[in-house]
N, C-alpha and C. Protein backbone atom coordinates (compact mmCIF):
# COMPACT_ATOMS: atom_id res chain seq x y z
N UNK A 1 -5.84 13.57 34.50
CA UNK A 1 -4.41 13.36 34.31
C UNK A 1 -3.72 12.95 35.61
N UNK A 2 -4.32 13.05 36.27
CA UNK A 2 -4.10 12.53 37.86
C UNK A 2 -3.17 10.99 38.01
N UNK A 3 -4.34 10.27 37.46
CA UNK A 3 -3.31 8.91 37.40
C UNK A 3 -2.05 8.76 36.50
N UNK A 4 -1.83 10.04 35.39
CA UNK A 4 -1.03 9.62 35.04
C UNK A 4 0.29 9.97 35.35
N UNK A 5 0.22 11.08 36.63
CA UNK A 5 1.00 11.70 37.27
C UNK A 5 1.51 10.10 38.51
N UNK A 6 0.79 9.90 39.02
CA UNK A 6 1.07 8.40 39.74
C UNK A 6 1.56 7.42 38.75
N UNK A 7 1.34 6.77 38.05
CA UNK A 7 1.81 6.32 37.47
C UNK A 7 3.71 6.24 37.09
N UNK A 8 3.49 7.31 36.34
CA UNK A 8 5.04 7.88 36.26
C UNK A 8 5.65 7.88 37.20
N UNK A 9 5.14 8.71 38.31
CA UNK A 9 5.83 8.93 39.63
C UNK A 9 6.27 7.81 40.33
N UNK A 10 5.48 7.05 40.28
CA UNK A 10 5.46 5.65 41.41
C UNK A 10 6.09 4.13 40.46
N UNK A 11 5.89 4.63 39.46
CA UNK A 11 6.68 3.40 38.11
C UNK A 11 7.88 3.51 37.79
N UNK A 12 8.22 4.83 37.05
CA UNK A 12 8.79 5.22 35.87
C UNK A 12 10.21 4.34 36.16
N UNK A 13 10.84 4.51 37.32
CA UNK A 13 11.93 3.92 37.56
C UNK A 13 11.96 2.03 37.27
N UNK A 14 10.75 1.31 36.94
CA UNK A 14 10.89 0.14 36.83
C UNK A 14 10.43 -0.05 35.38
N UNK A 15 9.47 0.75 34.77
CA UNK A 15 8.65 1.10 33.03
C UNK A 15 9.58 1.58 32.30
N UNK A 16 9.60 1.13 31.31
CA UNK A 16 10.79 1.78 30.56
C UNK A 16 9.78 1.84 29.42
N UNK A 17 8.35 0.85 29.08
CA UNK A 17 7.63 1.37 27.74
C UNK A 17 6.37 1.93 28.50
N UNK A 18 5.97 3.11 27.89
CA UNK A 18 4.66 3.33 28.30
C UNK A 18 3.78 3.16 27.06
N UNK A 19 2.57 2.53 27.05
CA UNK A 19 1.84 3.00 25.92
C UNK A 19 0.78 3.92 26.58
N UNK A 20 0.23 5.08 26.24
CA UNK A 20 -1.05 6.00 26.66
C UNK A 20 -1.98 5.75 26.12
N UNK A 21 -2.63 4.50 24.95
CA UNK A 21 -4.19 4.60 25.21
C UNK A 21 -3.56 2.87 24.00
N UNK A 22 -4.30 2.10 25.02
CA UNK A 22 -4.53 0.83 23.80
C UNK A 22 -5.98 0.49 22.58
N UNK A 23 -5.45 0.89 21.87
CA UNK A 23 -6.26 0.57 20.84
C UNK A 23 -7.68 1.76 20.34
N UNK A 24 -7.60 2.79 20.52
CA UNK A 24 -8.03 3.95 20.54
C UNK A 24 -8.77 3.86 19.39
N UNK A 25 -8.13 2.99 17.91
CA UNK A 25 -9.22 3.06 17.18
C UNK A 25 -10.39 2.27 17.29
N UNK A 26 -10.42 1.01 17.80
CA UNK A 26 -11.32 0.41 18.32
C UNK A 26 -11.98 1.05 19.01
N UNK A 27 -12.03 1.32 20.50
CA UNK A 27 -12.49 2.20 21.43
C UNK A 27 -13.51 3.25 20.65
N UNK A 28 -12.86 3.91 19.82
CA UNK A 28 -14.00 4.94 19.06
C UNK A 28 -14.96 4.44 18.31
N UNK A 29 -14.43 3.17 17.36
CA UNK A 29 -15.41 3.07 16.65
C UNK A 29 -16.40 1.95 17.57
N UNK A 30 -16.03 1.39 18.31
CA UNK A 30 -17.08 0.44 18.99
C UNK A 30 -17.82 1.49 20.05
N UNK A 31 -17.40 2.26 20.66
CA UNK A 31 -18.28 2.86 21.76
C UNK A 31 -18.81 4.36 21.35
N UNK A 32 -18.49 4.60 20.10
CA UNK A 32 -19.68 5.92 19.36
C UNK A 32 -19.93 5.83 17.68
N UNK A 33 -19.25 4.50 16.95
CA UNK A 33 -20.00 4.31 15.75
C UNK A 33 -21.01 2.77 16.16
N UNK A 34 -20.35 2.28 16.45
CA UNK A 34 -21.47 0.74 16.44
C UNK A 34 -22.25 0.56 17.58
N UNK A 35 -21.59 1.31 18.65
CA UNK A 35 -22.31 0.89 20.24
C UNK A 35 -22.18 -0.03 20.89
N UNK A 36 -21.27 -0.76 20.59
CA UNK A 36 -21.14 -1.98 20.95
C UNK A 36 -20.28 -2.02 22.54
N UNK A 37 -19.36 -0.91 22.71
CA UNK A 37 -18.27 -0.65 23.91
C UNK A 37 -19.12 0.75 24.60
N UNK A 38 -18.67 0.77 25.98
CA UNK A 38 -18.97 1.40 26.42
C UNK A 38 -18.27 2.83 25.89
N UNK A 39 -18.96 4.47 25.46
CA UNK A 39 -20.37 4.66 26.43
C UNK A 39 -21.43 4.20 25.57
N UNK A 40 -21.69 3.47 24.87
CA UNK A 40 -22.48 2.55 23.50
C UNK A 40 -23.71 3.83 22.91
N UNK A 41 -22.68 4.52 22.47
CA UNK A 41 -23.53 5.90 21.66
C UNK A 41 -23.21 5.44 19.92
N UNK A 42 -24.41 5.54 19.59
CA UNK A 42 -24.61 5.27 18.30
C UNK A 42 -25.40 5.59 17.63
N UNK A 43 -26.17 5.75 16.41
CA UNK A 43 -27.53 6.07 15.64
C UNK A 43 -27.83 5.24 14.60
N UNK A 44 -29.01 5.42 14.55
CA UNK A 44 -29.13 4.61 13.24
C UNK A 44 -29.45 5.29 11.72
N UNK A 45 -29.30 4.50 10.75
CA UNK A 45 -29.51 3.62 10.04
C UNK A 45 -27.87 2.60 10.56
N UNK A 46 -27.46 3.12 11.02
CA UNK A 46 -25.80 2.70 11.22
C UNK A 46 -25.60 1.57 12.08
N UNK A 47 -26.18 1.80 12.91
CA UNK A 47 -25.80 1.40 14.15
C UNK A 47 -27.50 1.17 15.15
N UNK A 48 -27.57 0.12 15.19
CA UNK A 48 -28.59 0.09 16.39
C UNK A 48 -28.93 -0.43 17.60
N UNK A 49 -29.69 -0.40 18.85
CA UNK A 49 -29.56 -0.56 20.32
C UNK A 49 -29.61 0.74 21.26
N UNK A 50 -28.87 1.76 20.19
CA UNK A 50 -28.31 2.71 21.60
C UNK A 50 -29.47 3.84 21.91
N UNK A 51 -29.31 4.37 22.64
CA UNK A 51 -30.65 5.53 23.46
C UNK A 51 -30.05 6.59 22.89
N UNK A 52 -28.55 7.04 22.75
CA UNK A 52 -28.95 8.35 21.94
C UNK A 52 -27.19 8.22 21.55
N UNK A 53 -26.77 9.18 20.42
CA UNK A 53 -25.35 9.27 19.80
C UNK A 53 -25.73 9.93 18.50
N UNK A 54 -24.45 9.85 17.89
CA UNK A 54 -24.30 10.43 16.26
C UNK A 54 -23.19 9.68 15.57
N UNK A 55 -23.60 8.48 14.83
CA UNK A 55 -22.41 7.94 14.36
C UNK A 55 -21.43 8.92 13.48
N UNK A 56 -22.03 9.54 12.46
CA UNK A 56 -21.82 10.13 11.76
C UNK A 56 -20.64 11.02 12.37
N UNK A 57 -21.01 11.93 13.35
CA UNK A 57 -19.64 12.81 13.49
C UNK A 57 -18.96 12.58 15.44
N UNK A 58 -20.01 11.66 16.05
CA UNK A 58 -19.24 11.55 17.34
C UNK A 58 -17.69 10.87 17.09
N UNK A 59 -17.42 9.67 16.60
CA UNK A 59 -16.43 8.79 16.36
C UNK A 59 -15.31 9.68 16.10
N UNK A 60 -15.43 11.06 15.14
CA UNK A 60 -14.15 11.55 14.98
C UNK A 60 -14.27 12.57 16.08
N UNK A 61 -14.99 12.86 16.65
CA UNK A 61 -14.36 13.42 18.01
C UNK A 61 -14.17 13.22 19.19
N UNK A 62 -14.31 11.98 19.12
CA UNK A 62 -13.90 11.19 20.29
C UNK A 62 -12.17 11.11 19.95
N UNK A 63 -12.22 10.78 18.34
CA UNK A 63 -11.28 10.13 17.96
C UNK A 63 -9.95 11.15 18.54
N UNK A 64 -10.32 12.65 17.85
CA UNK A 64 -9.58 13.88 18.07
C UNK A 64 -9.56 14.66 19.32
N UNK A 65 -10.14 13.92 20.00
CA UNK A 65 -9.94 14.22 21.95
C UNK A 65 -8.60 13.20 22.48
N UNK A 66 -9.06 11.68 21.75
CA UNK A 66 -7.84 11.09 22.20
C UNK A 66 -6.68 10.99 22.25
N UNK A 67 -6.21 11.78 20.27
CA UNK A 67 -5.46 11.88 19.96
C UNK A 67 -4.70 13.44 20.79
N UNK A 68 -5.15 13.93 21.40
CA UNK A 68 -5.33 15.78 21.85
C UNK A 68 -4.37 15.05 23.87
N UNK A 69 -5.58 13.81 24.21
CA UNK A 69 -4.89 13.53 25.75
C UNK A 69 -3.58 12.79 25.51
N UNK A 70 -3.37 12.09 24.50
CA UNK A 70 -2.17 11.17 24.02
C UNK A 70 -0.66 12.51 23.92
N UNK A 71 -1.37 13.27 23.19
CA UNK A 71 0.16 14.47 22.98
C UNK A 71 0.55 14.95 24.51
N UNK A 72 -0.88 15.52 25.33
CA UNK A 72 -0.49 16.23 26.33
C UNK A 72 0.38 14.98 27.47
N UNK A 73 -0.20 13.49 27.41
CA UNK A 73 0.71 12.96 27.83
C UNK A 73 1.84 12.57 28.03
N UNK A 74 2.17 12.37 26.54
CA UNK A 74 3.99 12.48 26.13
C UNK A 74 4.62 14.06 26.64
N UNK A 75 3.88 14.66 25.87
CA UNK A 75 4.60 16.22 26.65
C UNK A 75 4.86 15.69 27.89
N UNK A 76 3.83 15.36 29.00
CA UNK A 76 4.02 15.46 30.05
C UNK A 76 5.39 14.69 30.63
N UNK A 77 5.20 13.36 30.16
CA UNK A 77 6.42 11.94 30.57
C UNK A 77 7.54 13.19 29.73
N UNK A 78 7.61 13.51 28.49
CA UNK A 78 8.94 14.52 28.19
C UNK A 78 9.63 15.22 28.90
N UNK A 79 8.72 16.12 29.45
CA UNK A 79 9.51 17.58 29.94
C UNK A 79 9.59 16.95 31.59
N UNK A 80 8.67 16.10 32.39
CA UNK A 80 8.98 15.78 33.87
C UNK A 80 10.02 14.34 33.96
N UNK A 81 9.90 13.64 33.44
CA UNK A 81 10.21 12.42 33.39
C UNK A 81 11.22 11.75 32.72
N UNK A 82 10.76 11.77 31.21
CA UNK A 82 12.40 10.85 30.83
C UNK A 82 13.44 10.91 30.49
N UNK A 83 13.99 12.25 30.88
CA UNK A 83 15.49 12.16 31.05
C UNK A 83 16.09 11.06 32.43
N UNK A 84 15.29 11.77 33.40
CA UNK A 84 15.77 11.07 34.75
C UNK A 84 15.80 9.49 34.58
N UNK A 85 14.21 9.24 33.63
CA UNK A 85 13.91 7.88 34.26
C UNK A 85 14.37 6.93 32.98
N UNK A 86 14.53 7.83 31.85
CA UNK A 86 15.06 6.74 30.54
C UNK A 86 13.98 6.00 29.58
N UNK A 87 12.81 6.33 30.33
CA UNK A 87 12.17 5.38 29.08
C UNK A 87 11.55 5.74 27.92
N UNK A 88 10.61 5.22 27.09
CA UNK A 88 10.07 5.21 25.66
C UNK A 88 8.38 5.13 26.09
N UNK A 89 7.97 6.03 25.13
CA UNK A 89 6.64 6.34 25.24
C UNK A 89 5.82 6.53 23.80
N UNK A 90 4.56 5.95 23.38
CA UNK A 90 3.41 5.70 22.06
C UNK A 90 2.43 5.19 22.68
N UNK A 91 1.96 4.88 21.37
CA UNK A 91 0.74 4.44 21.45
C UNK A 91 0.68 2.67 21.13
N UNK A 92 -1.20 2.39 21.72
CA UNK A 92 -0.87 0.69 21.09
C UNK A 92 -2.11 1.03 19.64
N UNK A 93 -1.98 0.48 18.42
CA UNK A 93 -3.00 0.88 17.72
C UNK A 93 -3.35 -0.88 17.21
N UNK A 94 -4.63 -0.97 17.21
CA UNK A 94 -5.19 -2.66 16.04
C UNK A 94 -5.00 -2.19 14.84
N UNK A 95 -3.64 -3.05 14.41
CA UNK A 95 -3.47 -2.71 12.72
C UNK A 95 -3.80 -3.99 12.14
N UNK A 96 -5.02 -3.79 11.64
CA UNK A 96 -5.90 -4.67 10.66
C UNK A 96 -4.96 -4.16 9.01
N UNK A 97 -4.58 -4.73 8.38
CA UNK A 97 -3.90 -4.58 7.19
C UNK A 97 -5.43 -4.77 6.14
N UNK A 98 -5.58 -4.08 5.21
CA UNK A 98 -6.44 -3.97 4.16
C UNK A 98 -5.78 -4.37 2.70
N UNK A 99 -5.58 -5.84 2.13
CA UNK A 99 -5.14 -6.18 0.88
C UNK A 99 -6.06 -6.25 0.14
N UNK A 100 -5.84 -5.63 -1.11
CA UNK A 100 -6.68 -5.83 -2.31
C UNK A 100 -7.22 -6.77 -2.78
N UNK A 101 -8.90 -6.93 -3.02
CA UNK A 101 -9.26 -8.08 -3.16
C UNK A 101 -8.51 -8.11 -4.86
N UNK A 102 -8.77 -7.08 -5.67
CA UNK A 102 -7.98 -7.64 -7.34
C UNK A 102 -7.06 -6.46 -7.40
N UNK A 103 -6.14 -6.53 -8.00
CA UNK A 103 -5.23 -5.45 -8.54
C UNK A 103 -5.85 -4.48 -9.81
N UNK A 104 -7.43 -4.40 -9.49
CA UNK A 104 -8.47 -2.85 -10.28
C UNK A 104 -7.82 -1.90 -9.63
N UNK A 105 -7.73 -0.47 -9.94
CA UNK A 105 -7.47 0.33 -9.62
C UNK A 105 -8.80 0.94 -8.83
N UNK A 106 -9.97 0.71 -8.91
CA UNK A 106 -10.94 0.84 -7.45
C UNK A 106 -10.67 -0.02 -6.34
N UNK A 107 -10.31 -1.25 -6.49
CA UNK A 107 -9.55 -2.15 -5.52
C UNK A 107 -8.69 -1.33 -5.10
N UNK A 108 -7.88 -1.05 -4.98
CA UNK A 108 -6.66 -0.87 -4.68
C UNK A 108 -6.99 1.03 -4.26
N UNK A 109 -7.26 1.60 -4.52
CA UNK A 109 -7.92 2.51 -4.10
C UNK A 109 -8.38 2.27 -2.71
N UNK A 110 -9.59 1.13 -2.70
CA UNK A 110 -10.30 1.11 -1.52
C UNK A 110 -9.10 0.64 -0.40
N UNK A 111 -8.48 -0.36 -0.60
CA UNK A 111 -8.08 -0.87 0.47
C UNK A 111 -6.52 -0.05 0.96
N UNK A 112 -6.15 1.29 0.44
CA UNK A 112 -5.75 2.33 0.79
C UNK A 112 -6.32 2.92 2.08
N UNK A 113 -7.73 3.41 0.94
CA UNK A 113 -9.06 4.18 1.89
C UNK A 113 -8.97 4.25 3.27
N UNK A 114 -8.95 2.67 3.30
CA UNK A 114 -9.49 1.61 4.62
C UNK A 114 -7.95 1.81 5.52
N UNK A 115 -6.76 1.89 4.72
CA UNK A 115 -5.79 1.75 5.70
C UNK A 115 -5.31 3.09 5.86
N UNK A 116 -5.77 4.43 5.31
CA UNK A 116 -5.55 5.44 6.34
C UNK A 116 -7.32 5.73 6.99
N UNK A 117 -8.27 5.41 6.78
CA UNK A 117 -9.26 5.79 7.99
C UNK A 117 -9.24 5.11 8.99
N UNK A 118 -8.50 3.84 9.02
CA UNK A 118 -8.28 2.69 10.28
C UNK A 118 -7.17 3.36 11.09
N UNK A 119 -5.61 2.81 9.90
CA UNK A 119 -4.07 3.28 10.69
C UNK A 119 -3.97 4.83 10.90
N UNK A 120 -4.08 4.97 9.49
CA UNK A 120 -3.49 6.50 9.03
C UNK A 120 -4.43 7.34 10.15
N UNK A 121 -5.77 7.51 10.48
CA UNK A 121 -6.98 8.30 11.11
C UNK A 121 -6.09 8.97 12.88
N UNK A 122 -5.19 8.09 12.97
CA UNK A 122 -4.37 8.00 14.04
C UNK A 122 -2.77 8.65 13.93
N UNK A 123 -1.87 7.51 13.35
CA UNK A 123 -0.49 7.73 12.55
C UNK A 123 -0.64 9.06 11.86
N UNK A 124 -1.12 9.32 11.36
CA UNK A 124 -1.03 10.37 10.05
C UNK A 124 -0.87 11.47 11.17
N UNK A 125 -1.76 11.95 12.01
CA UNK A 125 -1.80 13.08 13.19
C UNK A 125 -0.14 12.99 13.62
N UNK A 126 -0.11 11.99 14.35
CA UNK A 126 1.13 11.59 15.12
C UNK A 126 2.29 12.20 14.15
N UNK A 127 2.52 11.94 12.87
CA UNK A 127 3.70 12.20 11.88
C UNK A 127 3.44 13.52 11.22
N UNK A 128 2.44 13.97 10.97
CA UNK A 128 2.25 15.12 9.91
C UNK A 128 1.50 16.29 10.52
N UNK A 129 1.12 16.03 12.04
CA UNK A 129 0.06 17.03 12.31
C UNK A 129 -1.43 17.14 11.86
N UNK A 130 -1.87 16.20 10.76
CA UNK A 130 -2.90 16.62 10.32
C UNK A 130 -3.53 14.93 9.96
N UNK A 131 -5.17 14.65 9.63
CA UNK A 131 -5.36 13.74 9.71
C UNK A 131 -5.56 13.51 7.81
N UNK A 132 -5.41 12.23 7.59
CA UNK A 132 -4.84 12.02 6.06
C UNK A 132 -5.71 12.55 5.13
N UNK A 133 -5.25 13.37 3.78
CA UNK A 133 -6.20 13.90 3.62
C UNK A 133 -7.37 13.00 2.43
N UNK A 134 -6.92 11.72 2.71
CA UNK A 134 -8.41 11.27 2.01
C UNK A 134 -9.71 11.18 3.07
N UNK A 135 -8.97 11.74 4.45
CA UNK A 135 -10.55 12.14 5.68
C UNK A 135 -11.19 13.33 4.71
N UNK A 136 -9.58 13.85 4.89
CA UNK A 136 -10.58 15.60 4.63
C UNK A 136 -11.37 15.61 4.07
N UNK A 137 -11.21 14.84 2.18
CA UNK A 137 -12.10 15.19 1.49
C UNK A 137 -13.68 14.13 1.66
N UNK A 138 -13.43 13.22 2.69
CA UNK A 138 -14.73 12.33 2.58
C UNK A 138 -15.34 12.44 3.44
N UNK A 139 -14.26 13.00 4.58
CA UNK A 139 -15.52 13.79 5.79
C UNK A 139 -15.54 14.95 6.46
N UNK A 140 -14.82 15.56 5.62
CA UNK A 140 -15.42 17.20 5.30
C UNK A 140 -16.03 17.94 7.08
N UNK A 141 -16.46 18.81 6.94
CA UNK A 141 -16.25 19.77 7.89
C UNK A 141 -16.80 18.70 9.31
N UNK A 142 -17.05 17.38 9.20
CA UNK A 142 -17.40 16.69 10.50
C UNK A 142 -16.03 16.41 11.27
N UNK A 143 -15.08 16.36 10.36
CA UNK A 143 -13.99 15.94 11.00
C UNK A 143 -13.25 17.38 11.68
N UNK A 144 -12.78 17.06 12.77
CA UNK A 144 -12.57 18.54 13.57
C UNK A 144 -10.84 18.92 13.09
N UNK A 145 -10.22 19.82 13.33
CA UNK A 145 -9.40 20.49 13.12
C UNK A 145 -8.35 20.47 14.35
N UNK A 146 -7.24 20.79 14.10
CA UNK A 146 -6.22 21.15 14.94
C UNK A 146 -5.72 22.66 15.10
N UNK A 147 -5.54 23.33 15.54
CA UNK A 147 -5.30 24.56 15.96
C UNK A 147 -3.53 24.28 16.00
N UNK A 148 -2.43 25.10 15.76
CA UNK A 148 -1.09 25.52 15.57
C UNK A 148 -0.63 24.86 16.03
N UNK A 149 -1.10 24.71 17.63
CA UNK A 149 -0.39 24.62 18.75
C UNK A 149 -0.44 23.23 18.99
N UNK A 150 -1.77 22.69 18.77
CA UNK A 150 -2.67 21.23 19.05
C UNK A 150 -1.50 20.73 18.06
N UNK A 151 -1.61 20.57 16.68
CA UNK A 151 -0.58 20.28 15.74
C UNK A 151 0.85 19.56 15.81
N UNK A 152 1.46 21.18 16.53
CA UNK A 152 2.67 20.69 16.54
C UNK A 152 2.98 20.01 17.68
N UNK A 153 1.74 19.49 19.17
CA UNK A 153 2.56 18.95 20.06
C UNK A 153 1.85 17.75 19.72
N UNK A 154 0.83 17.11 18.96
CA UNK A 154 0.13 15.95 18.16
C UNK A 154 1.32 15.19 17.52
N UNK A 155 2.23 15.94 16.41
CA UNK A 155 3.60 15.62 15.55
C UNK A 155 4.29 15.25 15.98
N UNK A 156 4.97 14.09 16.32
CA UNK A 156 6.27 13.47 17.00
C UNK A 156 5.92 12.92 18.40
N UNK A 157 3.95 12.49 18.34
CA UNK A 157 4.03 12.53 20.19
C UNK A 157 4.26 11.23 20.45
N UNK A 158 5.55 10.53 19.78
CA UNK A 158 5.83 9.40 20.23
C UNK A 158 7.12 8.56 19.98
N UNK A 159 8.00 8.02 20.61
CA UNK A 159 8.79 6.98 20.54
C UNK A 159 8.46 5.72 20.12
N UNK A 160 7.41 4.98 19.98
CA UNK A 160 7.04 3.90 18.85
C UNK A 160 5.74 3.62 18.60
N UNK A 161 5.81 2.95 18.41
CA UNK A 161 4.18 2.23 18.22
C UNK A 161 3.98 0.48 18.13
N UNK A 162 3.11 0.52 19.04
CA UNK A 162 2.59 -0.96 18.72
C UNK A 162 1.39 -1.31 18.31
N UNK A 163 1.95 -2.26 17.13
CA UNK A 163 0.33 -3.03 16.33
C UNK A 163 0.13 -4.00 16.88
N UNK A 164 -0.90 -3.95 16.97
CA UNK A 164 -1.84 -5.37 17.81
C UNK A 164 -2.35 -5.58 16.49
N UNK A 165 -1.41 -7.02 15.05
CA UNK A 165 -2.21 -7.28 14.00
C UNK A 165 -2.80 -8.45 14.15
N UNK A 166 -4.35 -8.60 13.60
CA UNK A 166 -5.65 -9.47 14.25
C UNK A 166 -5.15 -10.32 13.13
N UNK A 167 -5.94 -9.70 11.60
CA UNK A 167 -5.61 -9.93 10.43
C UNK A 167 -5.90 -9.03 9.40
N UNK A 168 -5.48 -9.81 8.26
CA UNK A 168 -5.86 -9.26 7.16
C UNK A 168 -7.14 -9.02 6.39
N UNK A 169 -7.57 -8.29 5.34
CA UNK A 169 -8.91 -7.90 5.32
C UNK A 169 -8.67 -7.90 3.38
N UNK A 170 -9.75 -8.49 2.70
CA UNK A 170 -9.33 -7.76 1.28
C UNK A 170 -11.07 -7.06 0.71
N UNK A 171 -10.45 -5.60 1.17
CA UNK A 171 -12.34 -5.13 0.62
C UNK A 171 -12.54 -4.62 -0.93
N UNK A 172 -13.63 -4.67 -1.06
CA UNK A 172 -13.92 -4.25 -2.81
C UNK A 172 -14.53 -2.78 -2.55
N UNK A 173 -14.04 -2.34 -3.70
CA UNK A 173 -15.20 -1.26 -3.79
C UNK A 173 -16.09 -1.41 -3.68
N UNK A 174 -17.23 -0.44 -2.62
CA UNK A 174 -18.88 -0.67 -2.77
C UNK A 174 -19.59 -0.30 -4.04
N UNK A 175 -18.81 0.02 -4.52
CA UNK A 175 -19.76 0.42 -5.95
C UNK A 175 -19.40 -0.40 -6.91
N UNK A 176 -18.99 -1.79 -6.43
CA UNK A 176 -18.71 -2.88 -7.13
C UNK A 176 -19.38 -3.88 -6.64
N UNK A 177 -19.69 -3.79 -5.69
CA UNK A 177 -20.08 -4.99 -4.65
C UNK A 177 -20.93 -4.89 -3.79
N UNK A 178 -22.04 -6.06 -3.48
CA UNK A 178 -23.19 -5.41 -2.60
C UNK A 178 -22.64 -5.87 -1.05
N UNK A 179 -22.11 -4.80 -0.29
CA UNK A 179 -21.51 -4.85 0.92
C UNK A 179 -22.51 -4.56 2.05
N UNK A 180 -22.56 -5.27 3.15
CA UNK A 180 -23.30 -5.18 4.37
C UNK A 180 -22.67 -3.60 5.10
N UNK A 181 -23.64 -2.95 5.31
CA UNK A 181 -23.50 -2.25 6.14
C UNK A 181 -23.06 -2.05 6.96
N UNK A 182 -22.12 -1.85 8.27
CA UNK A 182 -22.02 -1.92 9.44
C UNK A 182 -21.07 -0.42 10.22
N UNK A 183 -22.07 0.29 10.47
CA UNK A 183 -21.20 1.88 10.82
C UNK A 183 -21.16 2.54 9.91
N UNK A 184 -21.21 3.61 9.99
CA UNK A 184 -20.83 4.96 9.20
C UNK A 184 -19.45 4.77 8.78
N UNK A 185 -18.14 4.81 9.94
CA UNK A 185 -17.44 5.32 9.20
C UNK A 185 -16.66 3.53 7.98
N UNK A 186 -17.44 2.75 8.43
CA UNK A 186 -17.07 1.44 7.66
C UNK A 186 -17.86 1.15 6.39
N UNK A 187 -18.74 2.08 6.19
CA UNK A 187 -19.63 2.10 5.04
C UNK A 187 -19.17 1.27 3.88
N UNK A 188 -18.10 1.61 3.29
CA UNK A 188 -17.35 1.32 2.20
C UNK A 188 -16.57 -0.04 1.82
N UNK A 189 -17.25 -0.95 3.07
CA UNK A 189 -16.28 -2.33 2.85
C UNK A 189 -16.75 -3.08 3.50
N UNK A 190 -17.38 -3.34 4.27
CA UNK A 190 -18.02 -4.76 4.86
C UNK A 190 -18.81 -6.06 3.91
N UNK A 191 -17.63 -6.45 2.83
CA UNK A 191 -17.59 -7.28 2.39
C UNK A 191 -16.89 -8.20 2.18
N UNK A 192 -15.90 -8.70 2.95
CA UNK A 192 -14.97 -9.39 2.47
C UNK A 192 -14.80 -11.01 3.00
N UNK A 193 -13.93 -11.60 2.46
CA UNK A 193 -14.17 -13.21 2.66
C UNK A 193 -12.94 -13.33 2.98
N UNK A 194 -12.94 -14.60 3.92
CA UNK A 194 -11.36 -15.47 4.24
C UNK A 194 -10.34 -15.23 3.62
N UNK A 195 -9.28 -15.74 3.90
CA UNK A 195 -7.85 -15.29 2.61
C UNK A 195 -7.59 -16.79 3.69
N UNK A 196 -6.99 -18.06 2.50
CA UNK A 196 -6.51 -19.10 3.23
C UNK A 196 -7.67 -19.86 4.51
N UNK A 197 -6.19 -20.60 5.02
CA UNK A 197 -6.94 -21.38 5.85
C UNK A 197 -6.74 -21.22 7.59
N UNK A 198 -7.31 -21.19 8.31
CA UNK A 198 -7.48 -20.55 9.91
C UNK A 198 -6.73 -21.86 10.62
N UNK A 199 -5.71 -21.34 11.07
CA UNK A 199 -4.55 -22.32 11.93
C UNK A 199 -4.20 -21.48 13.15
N UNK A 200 -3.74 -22.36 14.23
CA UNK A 200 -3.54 -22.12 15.52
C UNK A 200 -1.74 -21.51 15.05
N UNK A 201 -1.49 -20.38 16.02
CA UNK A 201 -0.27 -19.92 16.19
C UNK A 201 0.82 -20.87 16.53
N UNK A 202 1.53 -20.71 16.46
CA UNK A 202 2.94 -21.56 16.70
C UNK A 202 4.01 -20.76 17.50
N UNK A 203 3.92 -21.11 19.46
CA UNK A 203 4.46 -20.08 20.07
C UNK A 203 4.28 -20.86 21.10
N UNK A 204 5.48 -20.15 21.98
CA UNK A 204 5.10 -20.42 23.40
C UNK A 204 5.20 -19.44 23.97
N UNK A 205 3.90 -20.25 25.26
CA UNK A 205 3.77 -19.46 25.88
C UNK A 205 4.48 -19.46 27.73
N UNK A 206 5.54 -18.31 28.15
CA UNK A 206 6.19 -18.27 29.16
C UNK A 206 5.40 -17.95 30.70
């Protein structure tokens, strides 16, 4: 927490946004479900390359460490910092949007699924204290817990949020569809195809 004491200290007067961790869901799932990011812990049938990991239950506790340094940070910028210095403090999260490939009610189901184990796995903590409970029931005692205290300083630990959106995604149910594998916690959807046609942005750049 060191740097983030510098930081503040030596910024705050010119920062007015802080974000405390960019893209955290990425980060977890690439560097302890797929292996792909550093510290590239992974297992297989899931995931392969890496020398040793647990896809299965590292990802959500990486996930629930980050979400654990993110609260104690805002606490921290709260109670030392932004009255004096004025500014706004969240997170950055990749909000991949999940649209229904058909309007089935397993469709539409899944691509729920997908948008609280992606957004919600994160958001949901941040707003409710607790992580959404279609985790609870699908990953069951791997997914770790919050304690009273963890909870209530998790709830509100933020002034906004930013989506970094890539794109859109439309997955089927796997028990509709023969979907590629890729990760544990993506089991349920690595099937999906284009939506439209791939065009360059329209922007400038300053």
């Amino acid at each position: 927490m060191i740097h983030v004491y510098v930081c503040f200290s030596n910024f705050g007067d010119r920062v007015k946004y802080w974000s405390t961790i960019n893209e955290p869901n990425v980060e977890t799932i690439g560097g302890y479900d797929q292996g792909i990011l550093p510290p590239r812990r992974c297992s297989s049938p899931f995931s392969f390359g890496c020398e040793e990991g647990n896809s299965t239950m590292e990802p959500y506790v990486a996930a629930h460490h980050r979400l654990l340094v993110h609260a104690c940070t805002v606490s921290l910028y709260r109670d030392k910092y932004q009255a004096e210095q004025g500014g706004r403090i969240g997170l950055t999260l990749l909000g991949w949007w999940y649209d229904p490939r058909t309007q089935t009610p397993n469709d539409v189901a899944v691509a729920a699924r997908m948008d609280d184990f992606h957004i919600g796995w994160f958001m949901h903590p941040m707003v409710f204290g607790d992580y959404p409970p279609v985790m609870r029931k699908n990953v069951g005692s791997r997914l770790p817990t919050f304690t009273d205290e963890e909870a209530a300083r998790v709830r509100g630990s933020f002034n906004f949020v930013r989506f970094n959106h890539a794109l859109t995604r439309p997955p089927r149910n796997w028990i509709e569809a023969a979907c590629r594998v890729v990760g544990q916690r993506f089991r349920l959807w690595r099937c999906w195809r284009g939506i439209g046609t791939r065009e360059d942005s329209e922007f400038e750049m300053e």
